[in-house]
Protein backbone atom coordinates (compact mmCIF):
# COMPACT_ATOMS: atom_id res chain seq x y z
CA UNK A 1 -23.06 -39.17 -46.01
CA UNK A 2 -20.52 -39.10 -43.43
CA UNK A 3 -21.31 -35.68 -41.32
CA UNK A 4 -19.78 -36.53 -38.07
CA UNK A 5 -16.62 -36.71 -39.88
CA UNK A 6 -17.30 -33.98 -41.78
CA UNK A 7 -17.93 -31.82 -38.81
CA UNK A 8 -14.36 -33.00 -37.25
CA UNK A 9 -12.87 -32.14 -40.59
CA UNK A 10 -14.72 -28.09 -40.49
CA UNK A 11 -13.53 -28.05 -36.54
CA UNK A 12 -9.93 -28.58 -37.53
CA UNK A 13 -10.18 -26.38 -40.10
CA UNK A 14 -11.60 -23.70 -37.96
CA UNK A 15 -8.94 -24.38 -34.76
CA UNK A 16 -6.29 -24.32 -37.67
CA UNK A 17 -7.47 -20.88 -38.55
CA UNK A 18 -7.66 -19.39 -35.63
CA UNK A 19 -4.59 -20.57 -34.21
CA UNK A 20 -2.27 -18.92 -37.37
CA UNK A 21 -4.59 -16.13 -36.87
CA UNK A 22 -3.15 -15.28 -33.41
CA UNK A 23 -5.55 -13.42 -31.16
CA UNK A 24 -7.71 -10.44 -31.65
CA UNK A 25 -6.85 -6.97 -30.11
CA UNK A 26 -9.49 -7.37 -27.61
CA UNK A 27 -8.22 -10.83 -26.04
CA UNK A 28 -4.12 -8.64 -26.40
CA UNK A 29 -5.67 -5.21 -24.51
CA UNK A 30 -7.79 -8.06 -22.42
CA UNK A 31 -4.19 -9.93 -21.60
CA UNK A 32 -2.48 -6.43 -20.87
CA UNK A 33 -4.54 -5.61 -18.11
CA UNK A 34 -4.70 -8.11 -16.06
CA UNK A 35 -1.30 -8.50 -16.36
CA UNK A 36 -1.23 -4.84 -15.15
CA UNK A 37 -3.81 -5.73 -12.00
CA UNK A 38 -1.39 -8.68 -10.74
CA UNK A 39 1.65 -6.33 -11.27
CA UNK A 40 -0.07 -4.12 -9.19
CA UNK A 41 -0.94 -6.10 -6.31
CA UNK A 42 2.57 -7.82 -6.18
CA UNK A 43 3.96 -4.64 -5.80
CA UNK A 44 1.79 -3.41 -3.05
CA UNK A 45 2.16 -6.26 -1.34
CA UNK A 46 5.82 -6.31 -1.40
CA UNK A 47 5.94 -2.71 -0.91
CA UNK A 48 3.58 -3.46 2.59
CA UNK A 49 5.86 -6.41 3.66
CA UNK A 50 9.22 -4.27 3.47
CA UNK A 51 7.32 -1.97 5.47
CA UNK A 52 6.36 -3.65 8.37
CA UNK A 53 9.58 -5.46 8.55
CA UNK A 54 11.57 -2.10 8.58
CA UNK A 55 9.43 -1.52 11.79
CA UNK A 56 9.47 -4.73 13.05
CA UNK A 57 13.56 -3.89 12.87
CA UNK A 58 13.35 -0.67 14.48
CA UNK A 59 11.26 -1.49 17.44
CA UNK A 60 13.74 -4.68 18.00
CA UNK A 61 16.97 -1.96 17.60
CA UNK A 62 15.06 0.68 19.95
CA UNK A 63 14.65 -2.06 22.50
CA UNK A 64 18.10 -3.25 22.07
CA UNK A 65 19.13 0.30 22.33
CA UNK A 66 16.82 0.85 25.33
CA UNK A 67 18.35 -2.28 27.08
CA UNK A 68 22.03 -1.31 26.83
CA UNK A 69 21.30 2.15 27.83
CA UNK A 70 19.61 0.86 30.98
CA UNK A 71 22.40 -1.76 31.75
CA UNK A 72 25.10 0.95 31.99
CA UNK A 73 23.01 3.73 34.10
CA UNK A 74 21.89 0.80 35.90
CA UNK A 75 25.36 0.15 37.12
CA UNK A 76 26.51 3.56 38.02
CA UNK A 77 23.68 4.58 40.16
CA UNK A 78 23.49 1.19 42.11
CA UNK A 79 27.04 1.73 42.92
CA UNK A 80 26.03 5.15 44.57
CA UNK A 81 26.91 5.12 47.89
CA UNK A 82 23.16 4.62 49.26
CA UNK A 83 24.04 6.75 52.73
CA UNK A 84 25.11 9.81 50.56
CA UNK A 85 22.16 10.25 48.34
CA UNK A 86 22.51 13.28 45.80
CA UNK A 87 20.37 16.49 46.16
CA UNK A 88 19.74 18.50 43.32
CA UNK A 89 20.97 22.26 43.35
CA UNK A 90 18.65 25.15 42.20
CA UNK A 91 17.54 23.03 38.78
CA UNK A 92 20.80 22.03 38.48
CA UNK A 93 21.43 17.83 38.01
CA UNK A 94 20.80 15.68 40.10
CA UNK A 95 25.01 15.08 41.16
CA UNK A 96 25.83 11.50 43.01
CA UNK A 97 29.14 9.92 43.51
CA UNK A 98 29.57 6.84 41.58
CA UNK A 99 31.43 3.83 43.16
CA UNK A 100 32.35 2.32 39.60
CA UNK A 101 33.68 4.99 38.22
CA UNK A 102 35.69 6.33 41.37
CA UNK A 103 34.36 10.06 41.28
CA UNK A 104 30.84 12.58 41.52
CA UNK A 105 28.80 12.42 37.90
CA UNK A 106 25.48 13.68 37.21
CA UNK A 107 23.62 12.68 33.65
CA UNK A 108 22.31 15.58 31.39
CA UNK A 109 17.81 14.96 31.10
CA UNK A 110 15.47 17.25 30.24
CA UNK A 111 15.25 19.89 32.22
CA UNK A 112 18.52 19.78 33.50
CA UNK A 113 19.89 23.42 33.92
CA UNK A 114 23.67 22.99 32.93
CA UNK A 115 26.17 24.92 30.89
CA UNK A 116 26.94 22.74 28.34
CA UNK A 117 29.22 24.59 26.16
CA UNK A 118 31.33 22.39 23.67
CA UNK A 119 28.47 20.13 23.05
CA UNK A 120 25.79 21.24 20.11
CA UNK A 121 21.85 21.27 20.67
CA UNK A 122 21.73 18.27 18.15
CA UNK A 123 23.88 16.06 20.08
CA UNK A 124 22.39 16.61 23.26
CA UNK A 125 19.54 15.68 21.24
CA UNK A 126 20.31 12.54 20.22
CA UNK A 127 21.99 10.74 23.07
CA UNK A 128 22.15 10.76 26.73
CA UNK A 129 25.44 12.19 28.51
CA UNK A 130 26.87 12.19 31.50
CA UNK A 131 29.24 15.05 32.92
CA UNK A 132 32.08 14.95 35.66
CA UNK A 133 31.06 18.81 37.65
CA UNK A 134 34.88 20.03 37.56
CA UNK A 135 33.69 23.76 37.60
CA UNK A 136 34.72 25.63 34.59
CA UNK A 137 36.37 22.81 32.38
CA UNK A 138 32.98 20.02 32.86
CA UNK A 139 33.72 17.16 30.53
CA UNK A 140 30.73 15.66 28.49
CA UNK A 141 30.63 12.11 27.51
CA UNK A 142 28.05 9.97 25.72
CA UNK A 143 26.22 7.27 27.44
CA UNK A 144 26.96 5.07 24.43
CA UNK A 145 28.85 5.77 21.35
CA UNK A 146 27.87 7.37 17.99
CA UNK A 147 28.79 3.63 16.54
CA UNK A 148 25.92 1.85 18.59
CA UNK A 149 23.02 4.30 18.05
CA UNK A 150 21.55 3.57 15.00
CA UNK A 151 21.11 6.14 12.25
CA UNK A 152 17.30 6.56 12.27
CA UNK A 153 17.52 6.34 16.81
CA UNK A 154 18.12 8.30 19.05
CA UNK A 155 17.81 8.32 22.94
CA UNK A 156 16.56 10.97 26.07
CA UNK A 157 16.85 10.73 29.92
CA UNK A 158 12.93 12.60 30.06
CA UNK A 159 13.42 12.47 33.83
CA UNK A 160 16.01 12.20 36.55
CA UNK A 161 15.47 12.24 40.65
CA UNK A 162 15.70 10.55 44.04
CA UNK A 163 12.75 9.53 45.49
CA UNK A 164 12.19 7.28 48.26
CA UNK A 165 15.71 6.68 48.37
CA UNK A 166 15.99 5.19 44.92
CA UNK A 167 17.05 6.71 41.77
CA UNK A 168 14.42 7.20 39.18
CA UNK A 169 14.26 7.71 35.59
CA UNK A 170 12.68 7.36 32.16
CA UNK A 171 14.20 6.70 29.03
CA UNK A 172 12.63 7.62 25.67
CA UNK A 173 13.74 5.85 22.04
CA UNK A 174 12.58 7.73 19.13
CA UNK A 175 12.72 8.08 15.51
CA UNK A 176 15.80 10.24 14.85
CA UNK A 177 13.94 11.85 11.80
CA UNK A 178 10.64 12.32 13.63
CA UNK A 179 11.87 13.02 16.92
CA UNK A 180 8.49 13.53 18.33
CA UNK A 181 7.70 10.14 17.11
CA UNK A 182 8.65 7.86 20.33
CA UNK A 183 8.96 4.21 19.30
CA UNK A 184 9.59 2.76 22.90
CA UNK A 185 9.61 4.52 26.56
CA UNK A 186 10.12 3.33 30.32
CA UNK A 187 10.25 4.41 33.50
CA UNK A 188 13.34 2.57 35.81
CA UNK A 189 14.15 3.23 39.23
CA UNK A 190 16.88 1.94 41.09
CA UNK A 191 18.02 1.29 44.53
CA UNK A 192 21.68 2.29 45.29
CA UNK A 193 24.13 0.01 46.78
CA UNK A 194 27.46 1.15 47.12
CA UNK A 195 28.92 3.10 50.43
CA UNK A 196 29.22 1.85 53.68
């Protein structure tokens, strides 16, 4: 009697069996869901990274945004002529003459009481402008263009006066679909430097 190859000769039977047999609807339903569970978390998880990278992108834009804003008020209210500091009229802006541009300019901020006919409550929303005061025919210009704010940012001036004899001001990114949803704020002042 030969059983241990008799046992190898019922195990290959058995494997051979099973293996033409295929597997059983409980192992195939078994399969299925965890093939479901990992589809799952792969999914969340690369819904979760595209996420945080869209805000990791946003906050770098709204400081990039914040930066160039600051750069180019920056410039016009250092070249103010420091012995001729503005005064603001009955709620009106803040006017000061602006030795890099050559003539008197005031910037639009919250608060600001100005006629500002031509220019819709959704632009004025969305950027920061500046004005030449020429009485009845005031000209209203962006502090940067339509092509560098992004399309989810937008920017405010939330403040604008002379203290101490500086200039200061605060700035305000936000989401441009959640406008009360500010991604990045700061407070600047500067010291004028132009004049005599």
């Amino acid at each position: 009697m030969n059983t241990g190859s008799n046992v190898q000769k019922m195990k290959r039977q058995i494997l051979k069996k099973w293996n033409q047999a295929g597997m059983s609807l409980a192992e195939t339903l078994f399969a299925v869901a965890l093939m479901g569970i990992v589809l799952v978390a792969v999914t969340t998880g690369v819904s979760t990274i595209l996420n945080v990278y869209n805000n990791i992108v946003m906050k770098a834009d709204a400081l990039t945004l914040l930066s160039t804003v600051n750069t180019l008020i920056t410039a016009d209210l250092e070249s103010a002529d420091a012995g001729n500091l503005p005064t603001s009229e009955g709620g009106n802006c803040w006017q000061f003459e602006s030795g890099k541009r050559g003539y008197s300019m005031a910037y639009l901020y919250q608060g600001c009481s100005v006629d500002v006919e031509g220019l819709s409550d959704d632009d004025r929303a969305m950027n920061i402008y500046y004005y030449v005061p020429k009485g009845i025919n005031t000209t209203f210009l962006p502090i940067v263009s339509d092509a560098t704010l992004t399309k989810r940012l937008g920017i405010r001036m939330t403040s604008f006066e002379v203290k101490n004899n500086c200039f200061e001001y605060k700035i305000e990114v936000f989401d441009s679909n959640k406008t009360d949803r500010v991604i990045k704020a700061q407070h600047f002042v500067v010291k004028p430097q132009g004049g005599a």
